[in-house]
Structure formats: C-alpha cells, structure tokens
C-alpha atoms as a PDB file:
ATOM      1  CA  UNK A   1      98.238  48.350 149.006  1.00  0.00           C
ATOM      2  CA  UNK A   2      98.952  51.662 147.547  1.00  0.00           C
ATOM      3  CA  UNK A   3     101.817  52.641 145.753  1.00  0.00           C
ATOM      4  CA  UNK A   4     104.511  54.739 147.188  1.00  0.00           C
ATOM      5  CA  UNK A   5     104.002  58.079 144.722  1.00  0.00           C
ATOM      6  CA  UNK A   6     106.499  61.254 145.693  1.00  0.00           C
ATOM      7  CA  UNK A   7     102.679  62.846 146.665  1.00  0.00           C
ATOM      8  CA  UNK A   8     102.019  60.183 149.242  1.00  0.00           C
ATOM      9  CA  UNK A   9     105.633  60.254 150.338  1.00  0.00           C
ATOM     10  CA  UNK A  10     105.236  64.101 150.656  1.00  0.00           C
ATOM     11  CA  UNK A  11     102.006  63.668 152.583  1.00  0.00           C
ATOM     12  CA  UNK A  12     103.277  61.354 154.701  1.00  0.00           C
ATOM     13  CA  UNK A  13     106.495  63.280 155.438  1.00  0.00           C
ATOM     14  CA  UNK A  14     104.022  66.381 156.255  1.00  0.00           C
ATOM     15  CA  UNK A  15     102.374  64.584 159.056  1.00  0.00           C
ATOM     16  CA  UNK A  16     105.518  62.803 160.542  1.00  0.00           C
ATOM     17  CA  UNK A  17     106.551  66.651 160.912  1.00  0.00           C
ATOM     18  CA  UNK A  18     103.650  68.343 162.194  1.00  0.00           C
ATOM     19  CA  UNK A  19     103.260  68.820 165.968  1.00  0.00           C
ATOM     20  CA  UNK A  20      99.124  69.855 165.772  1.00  0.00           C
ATOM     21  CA  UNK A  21      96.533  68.370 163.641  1.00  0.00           C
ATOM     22  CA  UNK A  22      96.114  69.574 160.562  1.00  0.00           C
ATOM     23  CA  UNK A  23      93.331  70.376 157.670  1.00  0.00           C
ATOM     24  CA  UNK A  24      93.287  69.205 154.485  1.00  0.00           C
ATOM     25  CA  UNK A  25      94.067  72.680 152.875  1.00  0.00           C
ATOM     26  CA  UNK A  26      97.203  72.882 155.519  1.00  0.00           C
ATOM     27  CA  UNK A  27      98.577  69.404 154.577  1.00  0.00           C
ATOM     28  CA  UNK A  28      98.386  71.031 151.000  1.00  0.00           C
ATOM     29  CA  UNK A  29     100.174  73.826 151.431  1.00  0.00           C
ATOM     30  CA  UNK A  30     103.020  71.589 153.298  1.00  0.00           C
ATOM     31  CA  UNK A  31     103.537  68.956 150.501  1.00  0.00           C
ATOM     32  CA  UNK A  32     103.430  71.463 148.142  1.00  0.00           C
ATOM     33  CA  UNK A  33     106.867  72.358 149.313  1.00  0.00           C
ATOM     34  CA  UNK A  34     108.590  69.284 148.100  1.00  0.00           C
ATOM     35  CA  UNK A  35     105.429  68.320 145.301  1.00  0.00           C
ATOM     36  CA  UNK A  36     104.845  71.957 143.913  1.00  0.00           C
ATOM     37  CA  UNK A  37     102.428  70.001 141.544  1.00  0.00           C
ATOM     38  CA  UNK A  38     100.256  69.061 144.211  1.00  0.00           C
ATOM     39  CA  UNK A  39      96.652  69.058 144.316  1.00  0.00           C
ATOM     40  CA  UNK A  40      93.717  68.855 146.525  1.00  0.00           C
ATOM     41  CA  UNK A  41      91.843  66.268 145.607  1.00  0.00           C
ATOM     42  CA  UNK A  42      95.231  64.126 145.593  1.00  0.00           C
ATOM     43  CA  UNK A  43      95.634  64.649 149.157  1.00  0.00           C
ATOM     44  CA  UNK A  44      91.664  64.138 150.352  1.00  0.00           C
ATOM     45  CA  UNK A  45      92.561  60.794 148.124  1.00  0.00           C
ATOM     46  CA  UNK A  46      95.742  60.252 150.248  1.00  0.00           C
ATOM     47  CA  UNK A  47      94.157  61.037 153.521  1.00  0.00           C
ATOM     48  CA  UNK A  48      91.571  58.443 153.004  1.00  0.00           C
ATOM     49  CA  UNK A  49      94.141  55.789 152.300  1.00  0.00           C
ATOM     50  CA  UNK A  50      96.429  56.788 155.285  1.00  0.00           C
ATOM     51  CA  UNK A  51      93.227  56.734 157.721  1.00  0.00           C
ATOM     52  CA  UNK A  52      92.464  53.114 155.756  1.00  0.00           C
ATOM     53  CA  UNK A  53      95.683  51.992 156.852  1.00  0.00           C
ATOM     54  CA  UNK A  54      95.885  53.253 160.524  1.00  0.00           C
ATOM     55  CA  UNK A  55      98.692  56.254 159.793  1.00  0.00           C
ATOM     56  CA  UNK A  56      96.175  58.560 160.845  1.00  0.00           C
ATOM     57  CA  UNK A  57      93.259  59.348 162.823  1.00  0.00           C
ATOM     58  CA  UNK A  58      90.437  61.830 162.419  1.00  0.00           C
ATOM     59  CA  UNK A  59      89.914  64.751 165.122  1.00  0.00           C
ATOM     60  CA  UNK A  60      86.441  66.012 165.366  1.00  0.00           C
ATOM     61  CA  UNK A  61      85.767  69.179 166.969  1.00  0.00           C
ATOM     62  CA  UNK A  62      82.179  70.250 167.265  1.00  0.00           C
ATOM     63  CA  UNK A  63      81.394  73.039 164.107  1.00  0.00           C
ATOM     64  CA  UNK A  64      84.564  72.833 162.615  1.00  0.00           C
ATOM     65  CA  UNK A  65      85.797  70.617 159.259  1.00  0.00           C
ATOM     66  CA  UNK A  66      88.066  67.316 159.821  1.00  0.00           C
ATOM     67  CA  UNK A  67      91.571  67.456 160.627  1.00  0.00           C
ATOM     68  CA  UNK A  68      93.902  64.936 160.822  1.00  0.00           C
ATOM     69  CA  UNK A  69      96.990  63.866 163.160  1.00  0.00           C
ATOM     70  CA  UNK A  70      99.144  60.234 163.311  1.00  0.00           C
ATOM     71  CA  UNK A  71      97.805  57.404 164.943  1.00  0.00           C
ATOM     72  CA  UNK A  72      99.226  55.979 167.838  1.00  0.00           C
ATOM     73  CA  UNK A  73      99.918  58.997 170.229  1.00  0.00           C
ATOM     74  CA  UNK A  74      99.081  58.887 173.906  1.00  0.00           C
ATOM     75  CA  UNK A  75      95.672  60.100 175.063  1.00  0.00           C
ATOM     76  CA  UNK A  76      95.464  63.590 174.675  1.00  0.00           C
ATOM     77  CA  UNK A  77      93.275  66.901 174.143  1.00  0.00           C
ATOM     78  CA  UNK A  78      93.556  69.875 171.458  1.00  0.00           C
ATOM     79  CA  UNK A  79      93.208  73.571 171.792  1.00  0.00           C
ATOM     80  CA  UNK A  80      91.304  75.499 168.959  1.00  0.00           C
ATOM     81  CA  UNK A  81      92.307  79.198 168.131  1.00  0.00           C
ATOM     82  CA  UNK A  82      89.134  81.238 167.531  1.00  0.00           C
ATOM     83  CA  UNK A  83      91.509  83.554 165.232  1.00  0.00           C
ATOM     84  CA  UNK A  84      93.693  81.649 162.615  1.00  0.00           C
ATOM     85  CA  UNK A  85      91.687  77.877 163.206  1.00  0.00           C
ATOM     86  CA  UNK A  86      95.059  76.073 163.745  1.00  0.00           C
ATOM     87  CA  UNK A  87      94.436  73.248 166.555  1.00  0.00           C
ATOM     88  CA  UNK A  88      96.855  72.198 168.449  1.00  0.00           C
ATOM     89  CA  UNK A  89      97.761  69.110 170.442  1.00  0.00           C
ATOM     90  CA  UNK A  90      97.648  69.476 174.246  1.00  0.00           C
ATOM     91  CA  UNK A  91      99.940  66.767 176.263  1.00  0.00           C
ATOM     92  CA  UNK A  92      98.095  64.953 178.923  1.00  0.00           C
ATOM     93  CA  UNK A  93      94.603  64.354 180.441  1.00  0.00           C
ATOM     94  CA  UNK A  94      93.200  65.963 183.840  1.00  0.00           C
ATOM     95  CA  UNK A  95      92.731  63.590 186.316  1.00  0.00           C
ATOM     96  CA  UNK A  96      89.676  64.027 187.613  1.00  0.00           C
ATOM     97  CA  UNK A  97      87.784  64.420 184.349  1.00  0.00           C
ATOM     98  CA  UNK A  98      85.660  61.118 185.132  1.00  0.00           C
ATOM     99  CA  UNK A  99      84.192  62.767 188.219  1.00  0.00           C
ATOM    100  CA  UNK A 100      81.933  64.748 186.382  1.00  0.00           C
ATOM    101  CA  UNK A 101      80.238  61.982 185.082  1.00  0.00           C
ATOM    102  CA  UNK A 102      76.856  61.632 186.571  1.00  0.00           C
ATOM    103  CA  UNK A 103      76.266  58.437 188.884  1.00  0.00           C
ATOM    104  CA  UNK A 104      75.191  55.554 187.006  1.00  0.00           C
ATOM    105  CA  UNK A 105      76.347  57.051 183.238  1.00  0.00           C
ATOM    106  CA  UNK A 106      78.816  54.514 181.407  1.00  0.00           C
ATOM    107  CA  UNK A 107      81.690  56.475 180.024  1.00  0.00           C
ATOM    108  CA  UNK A 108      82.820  55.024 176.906  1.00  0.00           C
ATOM    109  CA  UNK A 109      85.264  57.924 176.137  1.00  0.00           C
ATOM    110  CA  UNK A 110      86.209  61.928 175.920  1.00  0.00           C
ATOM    111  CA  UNK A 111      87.353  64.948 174.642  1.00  0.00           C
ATOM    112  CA  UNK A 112      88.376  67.844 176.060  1.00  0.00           C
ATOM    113  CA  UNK A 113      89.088  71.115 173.759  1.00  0.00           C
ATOM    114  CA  UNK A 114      89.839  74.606 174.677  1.00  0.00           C
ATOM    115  CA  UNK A 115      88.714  77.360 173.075  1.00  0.00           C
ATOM    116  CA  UNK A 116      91.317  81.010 172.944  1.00  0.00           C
ATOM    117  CA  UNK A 117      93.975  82.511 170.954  1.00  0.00           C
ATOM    118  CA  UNK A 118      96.939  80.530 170.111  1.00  0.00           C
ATOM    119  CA  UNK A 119     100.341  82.525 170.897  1.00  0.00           C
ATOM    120  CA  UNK A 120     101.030  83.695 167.522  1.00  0.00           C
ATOM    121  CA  UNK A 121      97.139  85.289 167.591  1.00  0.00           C
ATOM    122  CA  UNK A 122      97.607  86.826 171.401  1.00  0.00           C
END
C-alpha cells in the first residue's frame, strides 16, 4: 500500500474533479495548484500506482499518448479535438453499434471516438 503523500492526495483530488480524461502533463499542471512543488516523474509514479489499484483506467486512442480517467464509470466513448488535444468523455453508447459487426465475428468489445473541434477550439 502506498502512503497517502499531499502529491498523491493532490493527484487524486485532480481526477475526482476532472470531467474528460486527462494526460500526464495536464494532471501536472492541476496538482500543481495545491503541490506547486510538483513534478513529472512524481505523477507518471502516481499514475502507475492509482491504475495498480483500480482508481484509474487507461484510454487509448489510436496515434495519440495515454490518458487517464477514474475507474468505474458507465460504458462510454470520448471525443478528440484535432486543435488543443483535450479528450473528452461522451455519455452513452449508440445502439446499434453491434450491427456492424460482420456475421460470424465475436465481439469482445469497442470504442467509438470522434474526431473535430471541441467548443472552446470552434
């Protein structure tokens, strides 16, 4: 178990506030509001241990680094800007998603992201 440092408490606090996935750099700049000491490879060390634990999950979009969101949500997609890079969480799943599957593929899961300009880029 790992202790309970002000950096991992800041961390922590960071993700229990965000509403979108977030990099490593972002989760950085966020803790650095309450840890102004903060450094990066103290969160990448921090992120590890809160993915070891189950606090987080990684999201993987195709060409772009890791980011990182709390475990535990309902199924749900993510929506890339093409100007800033911020991803952001989309509620939901379309229905009919498994109909595109060809006959006699096994689906064994999915992700769905959409590509644009967030509203702050539009």
């Amino acid at each position: 178990m790992e202790r309970r440092t002000r950096q991992r408490q800041a961390i922590r606090a960071v993700f229990l506030e965000a509403q979108r996935p977030l990099s490593p750099q972002e989760v950085l700049e966020l803790a650095r509001a309450r840890v102004p000491s903060l450094g990066l490879a103290t969160v990448y060390r921090t992120l590890r241990g809160l993915l070891e634990e189950g606090f987080l999950v990684p999201v993987e979009l195709p060409g772009e680094p890791p980011r990182y969101e709390r475990a535990g949500q309902a199924h749900h997609h993510h929506f890339l800007c093409r100007v800033c890079g911020r991803v952001y969480e989309l509620p939901g799943c379309p229905k009919d998603v498994e109909a595109l599957v060809p006959p006699g593929f096994q689906t064994e899961g999915h992700e769905v992201t959409l590509y644009g300009r967030c509203a702050a880029c539009a």
